[in-house]
Protein backbone atom coordinates (compact mmCIF):
# COMPACT_ATOMS: atom_id res chain seq x y z
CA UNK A 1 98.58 22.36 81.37
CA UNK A 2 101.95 21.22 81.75
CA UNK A 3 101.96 19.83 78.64
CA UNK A 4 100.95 22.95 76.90
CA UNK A 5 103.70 24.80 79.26
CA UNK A 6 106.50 22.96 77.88
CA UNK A 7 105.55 23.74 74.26
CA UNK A 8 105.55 27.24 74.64
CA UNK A 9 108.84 26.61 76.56
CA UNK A 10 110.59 25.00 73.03
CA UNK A 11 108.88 27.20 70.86
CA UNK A 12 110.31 30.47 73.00
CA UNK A 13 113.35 28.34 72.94
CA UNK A 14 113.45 27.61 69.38
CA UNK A 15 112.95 31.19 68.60
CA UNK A 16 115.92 32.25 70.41
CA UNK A 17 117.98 29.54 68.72
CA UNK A 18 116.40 31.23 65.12
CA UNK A 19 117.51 34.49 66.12
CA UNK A 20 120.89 34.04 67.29
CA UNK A 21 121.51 32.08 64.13
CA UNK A 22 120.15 34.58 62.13
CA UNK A 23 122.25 37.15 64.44
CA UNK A 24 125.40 34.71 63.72
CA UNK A 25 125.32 34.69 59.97
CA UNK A 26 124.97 38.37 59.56
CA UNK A 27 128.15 38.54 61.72
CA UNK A 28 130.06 35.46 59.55
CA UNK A 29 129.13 37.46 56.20
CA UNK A 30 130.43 40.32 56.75
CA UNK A 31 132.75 41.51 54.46
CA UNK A 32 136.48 43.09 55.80
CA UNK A 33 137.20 45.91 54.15
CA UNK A 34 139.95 47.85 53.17
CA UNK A 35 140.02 51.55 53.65
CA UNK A 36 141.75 54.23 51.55
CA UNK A 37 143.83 56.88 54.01
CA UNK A 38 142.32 60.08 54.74
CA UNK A 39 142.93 62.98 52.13
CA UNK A 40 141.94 66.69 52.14
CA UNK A 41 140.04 68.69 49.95
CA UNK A 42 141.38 69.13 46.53
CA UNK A 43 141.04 71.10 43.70
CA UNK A 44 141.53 74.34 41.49
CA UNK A 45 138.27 75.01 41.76
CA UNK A 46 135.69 76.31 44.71
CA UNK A 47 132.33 74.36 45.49
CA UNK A 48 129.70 77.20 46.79
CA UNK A 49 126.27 74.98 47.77
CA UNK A 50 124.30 78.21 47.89
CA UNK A 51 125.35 79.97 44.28
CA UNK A 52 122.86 82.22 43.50
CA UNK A 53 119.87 82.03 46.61
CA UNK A 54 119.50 85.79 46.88
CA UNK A 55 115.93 86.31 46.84
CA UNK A 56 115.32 82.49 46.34
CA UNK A 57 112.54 80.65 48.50
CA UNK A 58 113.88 78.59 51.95
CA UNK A 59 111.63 75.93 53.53
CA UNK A 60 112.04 74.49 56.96
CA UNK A 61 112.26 71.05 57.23
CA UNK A 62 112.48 68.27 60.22
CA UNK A 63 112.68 65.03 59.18
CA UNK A 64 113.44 63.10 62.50
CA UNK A 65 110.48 62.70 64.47
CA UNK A 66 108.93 59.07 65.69
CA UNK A 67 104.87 58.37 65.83
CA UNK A 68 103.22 55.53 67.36
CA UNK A 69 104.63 51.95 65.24
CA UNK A 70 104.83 48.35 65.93
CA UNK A 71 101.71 48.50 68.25
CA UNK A 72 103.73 51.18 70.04
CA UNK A 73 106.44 48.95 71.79
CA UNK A 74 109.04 51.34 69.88
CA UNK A 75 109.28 55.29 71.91
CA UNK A 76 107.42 57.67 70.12
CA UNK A 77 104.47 55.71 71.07
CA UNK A 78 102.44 58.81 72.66
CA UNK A 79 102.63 60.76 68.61
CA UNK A 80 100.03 60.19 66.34
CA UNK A 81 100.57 61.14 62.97
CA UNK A 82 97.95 64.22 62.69
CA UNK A 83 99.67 65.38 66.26
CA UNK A 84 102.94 65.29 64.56
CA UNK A 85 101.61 67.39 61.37
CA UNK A 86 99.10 69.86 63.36
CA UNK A 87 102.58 70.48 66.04
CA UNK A 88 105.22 70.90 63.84
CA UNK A 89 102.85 73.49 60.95
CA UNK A 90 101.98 75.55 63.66
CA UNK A 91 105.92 75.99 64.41
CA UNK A 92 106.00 77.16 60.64
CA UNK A 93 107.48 73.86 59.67
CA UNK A 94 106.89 73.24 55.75
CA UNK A 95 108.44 70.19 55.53
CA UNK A 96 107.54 67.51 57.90
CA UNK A 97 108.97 64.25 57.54
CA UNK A 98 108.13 61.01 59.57
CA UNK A 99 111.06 58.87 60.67
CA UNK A 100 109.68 55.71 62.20
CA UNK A 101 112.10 52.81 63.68
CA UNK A 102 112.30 49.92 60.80
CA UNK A 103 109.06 50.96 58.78
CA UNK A 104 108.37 53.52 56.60
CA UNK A 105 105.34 55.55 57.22
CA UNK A 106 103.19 56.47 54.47
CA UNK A 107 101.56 59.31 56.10
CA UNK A 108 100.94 62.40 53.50
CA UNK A 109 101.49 59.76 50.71
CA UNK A 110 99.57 61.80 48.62
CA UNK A 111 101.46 64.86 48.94
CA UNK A 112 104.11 66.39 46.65
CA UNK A 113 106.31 66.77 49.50
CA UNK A 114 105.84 63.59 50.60
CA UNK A 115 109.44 61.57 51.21
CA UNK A 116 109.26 57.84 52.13
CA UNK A 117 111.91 57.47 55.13
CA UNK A 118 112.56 55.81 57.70
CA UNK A 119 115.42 55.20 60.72
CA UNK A 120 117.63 52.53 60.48
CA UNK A 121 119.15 50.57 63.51
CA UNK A 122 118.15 48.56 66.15
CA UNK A 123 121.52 47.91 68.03
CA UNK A 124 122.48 48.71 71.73
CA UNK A 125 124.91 51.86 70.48
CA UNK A 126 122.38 53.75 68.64
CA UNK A 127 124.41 53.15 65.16
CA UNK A 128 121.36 54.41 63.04
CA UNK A 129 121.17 55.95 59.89
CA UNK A 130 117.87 58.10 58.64
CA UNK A 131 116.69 56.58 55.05
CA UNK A 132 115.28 59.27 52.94
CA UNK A 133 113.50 58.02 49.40
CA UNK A 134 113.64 54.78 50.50
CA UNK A 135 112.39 51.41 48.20
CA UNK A 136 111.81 49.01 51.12
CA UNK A 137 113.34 48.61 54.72
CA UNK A 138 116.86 46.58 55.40
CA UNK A 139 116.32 44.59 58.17
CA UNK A 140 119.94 43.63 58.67
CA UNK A 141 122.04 45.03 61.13
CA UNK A 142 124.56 44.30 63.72
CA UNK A 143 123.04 44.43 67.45
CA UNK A 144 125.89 43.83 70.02
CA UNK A 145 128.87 45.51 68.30
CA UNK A 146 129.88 47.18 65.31
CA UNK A 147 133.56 47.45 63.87
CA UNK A 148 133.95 49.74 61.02
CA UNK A 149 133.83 46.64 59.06
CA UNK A 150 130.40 46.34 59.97
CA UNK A 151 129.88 50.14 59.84
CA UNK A 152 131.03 50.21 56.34
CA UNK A 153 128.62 46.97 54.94
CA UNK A 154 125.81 48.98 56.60
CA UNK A 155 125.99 51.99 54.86
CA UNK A 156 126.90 50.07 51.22
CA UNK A 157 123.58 47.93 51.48
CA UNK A 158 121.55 50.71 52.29
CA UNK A 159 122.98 52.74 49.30
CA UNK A 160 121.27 50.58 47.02
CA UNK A 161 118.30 50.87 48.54
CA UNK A 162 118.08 54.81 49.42
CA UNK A 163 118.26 57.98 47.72
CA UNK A 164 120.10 59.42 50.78
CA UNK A 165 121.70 57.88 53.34
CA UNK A 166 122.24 60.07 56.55
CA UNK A 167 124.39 59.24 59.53
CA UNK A 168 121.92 59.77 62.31
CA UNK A 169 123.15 61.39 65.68
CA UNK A 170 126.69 59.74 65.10
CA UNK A 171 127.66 61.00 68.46
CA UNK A 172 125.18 59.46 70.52
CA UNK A 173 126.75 56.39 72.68
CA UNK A 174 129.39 56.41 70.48
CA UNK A 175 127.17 54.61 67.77
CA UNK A 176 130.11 56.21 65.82
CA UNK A 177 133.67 57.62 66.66
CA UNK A 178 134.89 60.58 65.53
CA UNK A 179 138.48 58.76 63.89
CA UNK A 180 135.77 56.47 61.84
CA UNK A 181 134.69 59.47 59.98
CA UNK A 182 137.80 59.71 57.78
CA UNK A 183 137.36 56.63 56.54
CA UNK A 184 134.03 55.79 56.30
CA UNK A 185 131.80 56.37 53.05
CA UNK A 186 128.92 55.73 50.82
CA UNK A 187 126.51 58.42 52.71
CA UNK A 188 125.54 61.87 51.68
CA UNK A 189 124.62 63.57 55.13
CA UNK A 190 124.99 63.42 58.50
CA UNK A 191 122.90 64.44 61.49
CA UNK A 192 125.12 67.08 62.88
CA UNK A 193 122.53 68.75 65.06
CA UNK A 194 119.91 66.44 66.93
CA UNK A 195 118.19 67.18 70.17
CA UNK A 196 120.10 64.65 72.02
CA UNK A 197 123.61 65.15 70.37
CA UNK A 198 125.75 67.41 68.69
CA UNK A 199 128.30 65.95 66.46
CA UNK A 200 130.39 68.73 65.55
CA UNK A 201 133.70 67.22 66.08
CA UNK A 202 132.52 64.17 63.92
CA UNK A 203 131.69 66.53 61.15
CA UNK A 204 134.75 67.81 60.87
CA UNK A 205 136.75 64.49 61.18
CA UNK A 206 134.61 63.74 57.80
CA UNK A 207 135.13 67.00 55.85
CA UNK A 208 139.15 67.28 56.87
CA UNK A 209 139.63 64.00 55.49
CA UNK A 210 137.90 65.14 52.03
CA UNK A 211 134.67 63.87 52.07
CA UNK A 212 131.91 66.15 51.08
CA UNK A 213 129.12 65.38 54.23
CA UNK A 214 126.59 68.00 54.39
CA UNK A 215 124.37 68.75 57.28
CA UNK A 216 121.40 67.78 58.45
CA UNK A 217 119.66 69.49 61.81
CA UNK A 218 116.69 67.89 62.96
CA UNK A 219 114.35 67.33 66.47
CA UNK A 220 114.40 63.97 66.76
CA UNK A 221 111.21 64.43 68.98
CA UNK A 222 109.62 61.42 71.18
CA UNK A 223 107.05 63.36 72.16
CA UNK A 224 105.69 66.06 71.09
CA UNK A 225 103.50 67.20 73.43
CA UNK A 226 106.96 68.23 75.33
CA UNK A 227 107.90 71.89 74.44
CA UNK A 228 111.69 70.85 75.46
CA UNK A 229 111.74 67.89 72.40
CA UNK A 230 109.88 70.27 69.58
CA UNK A 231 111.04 73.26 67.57
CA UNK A 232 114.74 73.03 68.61
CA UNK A 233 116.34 72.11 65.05
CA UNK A 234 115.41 72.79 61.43
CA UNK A 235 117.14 72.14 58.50
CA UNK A 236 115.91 75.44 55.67
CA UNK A 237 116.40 74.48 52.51
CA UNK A 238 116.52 76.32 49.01
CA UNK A 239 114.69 74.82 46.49
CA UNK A 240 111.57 76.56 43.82
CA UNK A 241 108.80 74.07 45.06
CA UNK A 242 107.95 71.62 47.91
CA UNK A 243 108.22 68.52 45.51
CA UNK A 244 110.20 66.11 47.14
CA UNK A 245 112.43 65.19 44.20
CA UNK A 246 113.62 68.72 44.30
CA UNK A 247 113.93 68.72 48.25
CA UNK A 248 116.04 65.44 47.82
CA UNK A 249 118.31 67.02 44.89
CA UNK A 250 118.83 70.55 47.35
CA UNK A 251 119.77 68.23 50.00
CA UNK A 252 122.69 66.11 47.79
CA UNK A 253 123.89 69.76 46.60
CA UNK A 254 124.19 70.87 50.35
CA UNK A 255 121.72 74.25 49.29
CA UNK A 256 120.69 73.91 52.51
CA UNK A 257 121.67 75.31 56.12
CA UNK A 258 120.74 74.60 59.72
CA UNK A 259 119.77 76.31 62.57
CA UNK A 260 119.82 75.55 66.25
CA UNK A 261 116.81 77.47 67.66
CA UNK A 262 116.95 79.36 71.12
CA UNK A 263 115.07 77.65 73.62
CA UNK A 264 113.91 79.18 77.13
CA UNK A 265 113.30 77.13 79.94
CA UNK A 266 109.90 76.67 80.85
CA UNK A 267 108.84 77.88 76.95
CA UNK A 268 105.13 77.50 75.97
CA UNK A 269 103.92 76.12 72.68
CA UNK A 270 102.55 79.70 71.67
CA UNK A 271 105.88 81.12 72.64
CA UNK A 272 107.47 78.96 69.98
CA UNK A 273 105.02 79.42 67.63
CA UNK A 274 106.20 83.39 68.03
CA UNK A 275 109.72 82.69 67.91
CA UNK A 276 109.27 80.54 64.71
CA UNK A 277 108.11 83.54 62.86
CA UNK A 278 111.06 85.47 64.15
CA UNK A 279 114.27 82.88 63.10
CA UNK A 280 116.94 85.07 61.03
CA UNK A 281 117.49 83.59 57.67
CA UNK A 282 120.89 83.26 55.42
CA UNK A 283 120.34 85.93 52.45
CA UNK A 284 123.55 85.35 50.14
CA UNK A 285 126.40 83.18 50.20
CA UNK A 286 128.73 84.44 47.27
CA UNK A 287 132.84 84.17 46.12
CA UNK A 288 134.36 86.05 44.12
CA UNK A 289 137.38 84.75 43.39
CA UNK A 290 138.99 84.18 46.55
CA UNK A 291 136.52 86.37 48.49
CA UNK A 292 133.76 84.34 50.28
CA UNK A 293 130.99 86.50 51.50
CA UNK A 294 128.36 85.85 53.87
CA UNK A 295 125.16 88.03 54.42
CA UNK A 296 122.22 87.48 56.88
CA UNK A 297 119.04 88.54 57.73
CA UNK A 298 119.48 90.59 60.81
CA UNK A 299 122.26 91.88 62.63
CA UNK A 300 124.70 89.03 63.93
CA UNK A 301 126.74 88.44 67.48
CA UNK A 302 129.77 86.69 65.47
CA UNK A 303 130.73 84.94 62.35
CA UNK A 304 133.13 82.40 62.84
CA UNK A 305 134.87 81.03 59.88
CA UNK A 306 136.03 77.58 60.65
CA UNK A 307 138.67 75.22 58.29
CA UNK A 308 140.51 71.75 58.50
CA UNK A 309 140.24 69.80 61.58
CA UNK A 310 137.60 72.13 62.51
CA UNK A 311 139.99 75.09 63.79
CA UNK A 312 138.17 78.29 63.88
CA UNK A 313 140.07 80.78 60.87
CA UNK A 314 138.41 84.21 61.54
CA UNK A 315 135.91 85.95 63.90
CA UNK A 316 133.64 88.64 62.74
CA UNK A 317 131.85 90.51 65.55
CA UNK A 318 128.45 92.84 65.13
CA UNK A 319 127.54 93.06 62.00
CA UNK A 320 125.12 91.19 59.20
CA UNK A 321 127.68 90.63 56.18
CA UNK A 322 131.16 89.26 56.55
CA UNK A 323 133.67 88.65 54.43
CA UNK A 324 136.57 85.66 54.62
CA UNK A 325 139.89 85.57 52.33
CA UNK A 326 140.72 82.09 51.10
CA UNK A 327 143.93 81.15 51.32
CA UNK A 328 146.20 78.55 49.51
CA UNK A 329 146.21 76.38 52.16
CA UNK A 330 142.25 76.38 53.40
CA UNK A 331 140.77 72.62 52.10
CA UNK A 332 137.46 73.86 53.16
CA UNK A 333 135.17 76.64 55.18
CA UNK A 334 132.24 76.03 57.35
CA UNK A 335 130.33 78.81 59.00
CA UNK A 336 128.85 79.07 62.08
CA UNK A 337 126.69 82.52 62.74
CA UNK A 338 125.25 83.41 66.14
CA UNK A 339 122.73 86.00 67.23
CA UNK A 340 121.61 88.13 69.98
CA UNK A 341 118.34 86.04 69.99
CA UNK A 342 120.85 83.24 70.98
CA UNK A 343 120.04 81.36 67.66
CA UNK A 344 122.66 79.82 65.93
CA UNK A 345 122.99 79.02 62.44
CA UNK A 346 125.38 76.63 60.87
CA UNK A 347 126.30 76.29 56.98
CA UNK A 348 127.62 73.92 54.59
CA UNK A 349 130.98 74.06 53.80
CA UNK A 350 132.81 75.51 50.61
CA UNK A 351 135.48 73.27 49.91
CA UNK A 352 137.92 72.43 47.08
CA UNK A 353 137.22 70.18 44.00
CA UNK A 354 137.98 69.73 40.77
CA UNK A 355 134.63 71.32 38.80
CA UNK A 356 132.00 69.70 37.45
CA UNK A 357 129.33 67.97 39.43
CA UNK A 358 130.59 67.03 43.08
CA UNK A 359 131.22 63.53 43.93
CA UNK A 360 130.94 61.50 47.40
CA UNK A 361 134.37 59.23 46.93
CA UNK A 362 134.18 55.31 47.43
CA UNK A 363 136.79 54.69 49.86
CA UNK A 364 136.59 51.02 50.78
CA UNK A 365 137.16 47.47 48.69
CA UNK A 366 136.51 44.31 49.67
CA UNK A 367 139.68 42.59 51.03
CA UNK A 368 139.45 39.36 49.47
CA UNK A 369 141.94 37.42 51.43
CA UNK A 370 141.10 38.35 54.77
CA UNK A 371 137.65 38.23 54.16
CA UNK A 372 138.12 34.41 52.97
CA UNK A 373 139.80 34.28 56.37
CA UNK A 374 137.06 35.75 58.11
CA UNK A 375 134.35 33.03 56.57
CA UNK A 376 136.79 30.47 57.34
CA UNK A 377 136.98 31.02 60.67
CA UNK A 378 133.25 31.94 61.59
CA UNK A 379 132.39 28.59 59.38
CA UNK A 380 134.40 26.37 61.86
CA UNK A 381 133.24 27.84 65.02
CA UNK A 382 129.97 26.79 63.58
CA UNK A 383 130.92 23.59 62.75
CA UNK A 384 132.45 23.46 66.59
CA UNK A 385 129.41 24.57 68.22
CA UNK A 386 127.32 22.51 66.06
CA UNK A 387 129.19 19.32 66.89
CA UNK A 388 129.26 19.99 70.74
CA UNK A 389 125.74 21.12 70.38
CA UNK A 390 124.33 17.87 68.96
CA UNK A 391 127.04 15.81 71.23
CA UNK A 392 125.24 17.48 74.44
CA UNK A 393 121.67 16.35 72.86
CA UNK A 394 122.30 12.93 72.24
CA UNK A 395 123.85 12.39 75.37
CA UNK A 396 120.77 13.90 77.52
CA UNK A 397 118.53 12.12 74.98
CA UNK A 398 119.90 8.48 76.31
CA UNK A 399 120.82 9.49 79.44
């Protein structure tokens, strides 16, 4: 018995020792980068994500959500996947994507709206990014800290490996700072609106420094048996059929908006259900020339029209169509629509560029010398703690 005790003893042991030196090379390779400065929107011309939706066909979409994985030692343990489909259709959802911690769930494989996806991130700041079209899982990341060196690496392996990369709840536990934004690329959206964070003020820090992020609002639900988690966030987007191809391609255009949904406390299921067929929806999104003009569904509290380094341009009160001049000087326009109801709804932005299809900039390269540097280092500290390592053996060995 104590034989067998001190085996499992070394073999818990040597599985520590495996991990932290798989946990130590991920950290040693790790390129440095460096980073281009932040620059603005440019352009003689106007990007408008929603040219031409009036009378097109929205679908609402949620694709955070977490079912029962890994034998359920991951939260989101309590959701089955028929729970999470039966739930989130009877809230009017069309689109219901499954976002499971490090595995892709292949739930409603055999639908056309079926997108393979998955969360990515298993460090102690919540630095996770939501894989959508994903070819297999990246099981590298960086646990205890991450620089924007490591930040950076992240988001260029999993761009190989996705067809969008999303920056999930970027302002929860810091898992990303707001100044990181302006430099950071190689994703297409971020998770502006989640149930447990909203990362306005990191949005902004992204699109002032010229980089074209578009939104994504989503539940993030645990549980969905808890009316507080479900039916809080959708993202509607604008596309002629539920294929997912087409979803993905509306998404990388940003023909999509998102809308925070009222919630009451103390709200019932059936309540939401009600209040799901009730959402206003955005009806036309047009320029003409320098003219940008908005029209909704129903009559709105306030438009606010809000530019670079998210300061709000122009209020619009009581009405359902409003209008905002472009100036010389505006890099880009985000709107932000409230109503009575209390439901919000949040669009894209229009921003400058120079025509033709838009872009998302590369704005990192590899810093060759001080990455060199960087090996060097992390190669003798090795070599240090492998020496004293062995040294501390040998002597307890003949002791």
């Amino acid at each position: 018995m104590r034989k067998l005790s001190r085996i499992c003893l070394y073999l818990m042991l040597a599985l520590i020792a495996v991990l932290l030196i798989i946990m130590a090379w991920y950290y040693a390779s790790c390129p440095v980068y460096t980073f281009s400065p932040p620059s603005s929107f440019k352009g003689d011309s106007l990007y408008n994500p929603y040219t031409n939706i009036l009378g097109k066909t929205w679908w609402k979409g949620n694709f955070q959500v977490q079912s029962r994985a890994w034998g359920g030692i991951t939260s989101g343990r309590g959701n089955s996947n028929e729970s999470i489909q039966e739930i989130y259709t009877s809230l009017s959802y069309d689109i219901i994507v499954i976002s499971d911690y490090q595995k892709i769930n292949r739930f409603g494989i055999q639908k056309p709206s079926y997108i393979p996806t998955y969360e990515h991130g298993y460090g102690i700041h919540k630095t996770h990014q939501i894989c959508l079209g994903s070819k297999r899982v990246l099981w590298r990341d960086y646990p205890l800290y991450q620089s924007l060196n490591h930040k950076q690496h992240i988001l260029h392996c999993l761009g190989s490996q996705n067809e969008i990369v999303v920056i999930a709840h970027p302002d929860l536990r810091d898992g990303y700072l707001k100044e990181e934004m302006k430099y950071l690329s190689g994703y297409q959206l971020m998770e502006v609106f989640n149930r447990a964070r909203t990362s306005l003020a990191h949005w902004d820090s992204a699109l002032s420094s010229g980089y074209p992020a578009f939104l994504l609002a989503n539940d993030d639900a645990h549980n969905v048996n808890n009316p507080y988690e479900i039916g809080r966030f959708a993202t509607f987007i604008q596309t002629d059929t539920l294929d997912a191809q087409h979803i993905l391609e509306a998404l990388k255009k940003g023909r999509a908006y998102g809308i925070r949904i009222a919630y009451k406390e103390g709200e019932t299921l059936k309540e939401k259900q009600q209040h799901a067929l009730e959402l206003p929806s955005l009806e036309e999104v047009a320029l003409s020339n320098d003219t940008l003009k908005i029209k909704v569904s129903t009559f709105a509290s306030e438009f606010r029209f809000i530019g670079q380094n998210g300061k709000i341009l122009q209020n619009v009160k009581e009405t359902n169509a409003a209008y905002y001049i472009i100036k010389p000087t505006d890099t880009y326009i985000r709107t932000e629509i409230s109503f009575p109801s209390q439901d919000v709804i949040f669009l894209n932005p229009v921003f400058r560029y120079h025509g033709g299809t838009i872009a998302w900039p590369i704005r990192y390269a590899i810093n060759q010398h001080a990455s060199l540097t960087h090996y060097i280092l992390w190669g003798c500290g090795g070599f240090i703690l492998v020496f004293i390592g062995g040294f501390l053996i040998r002597k307890h060995h003949f002791k």
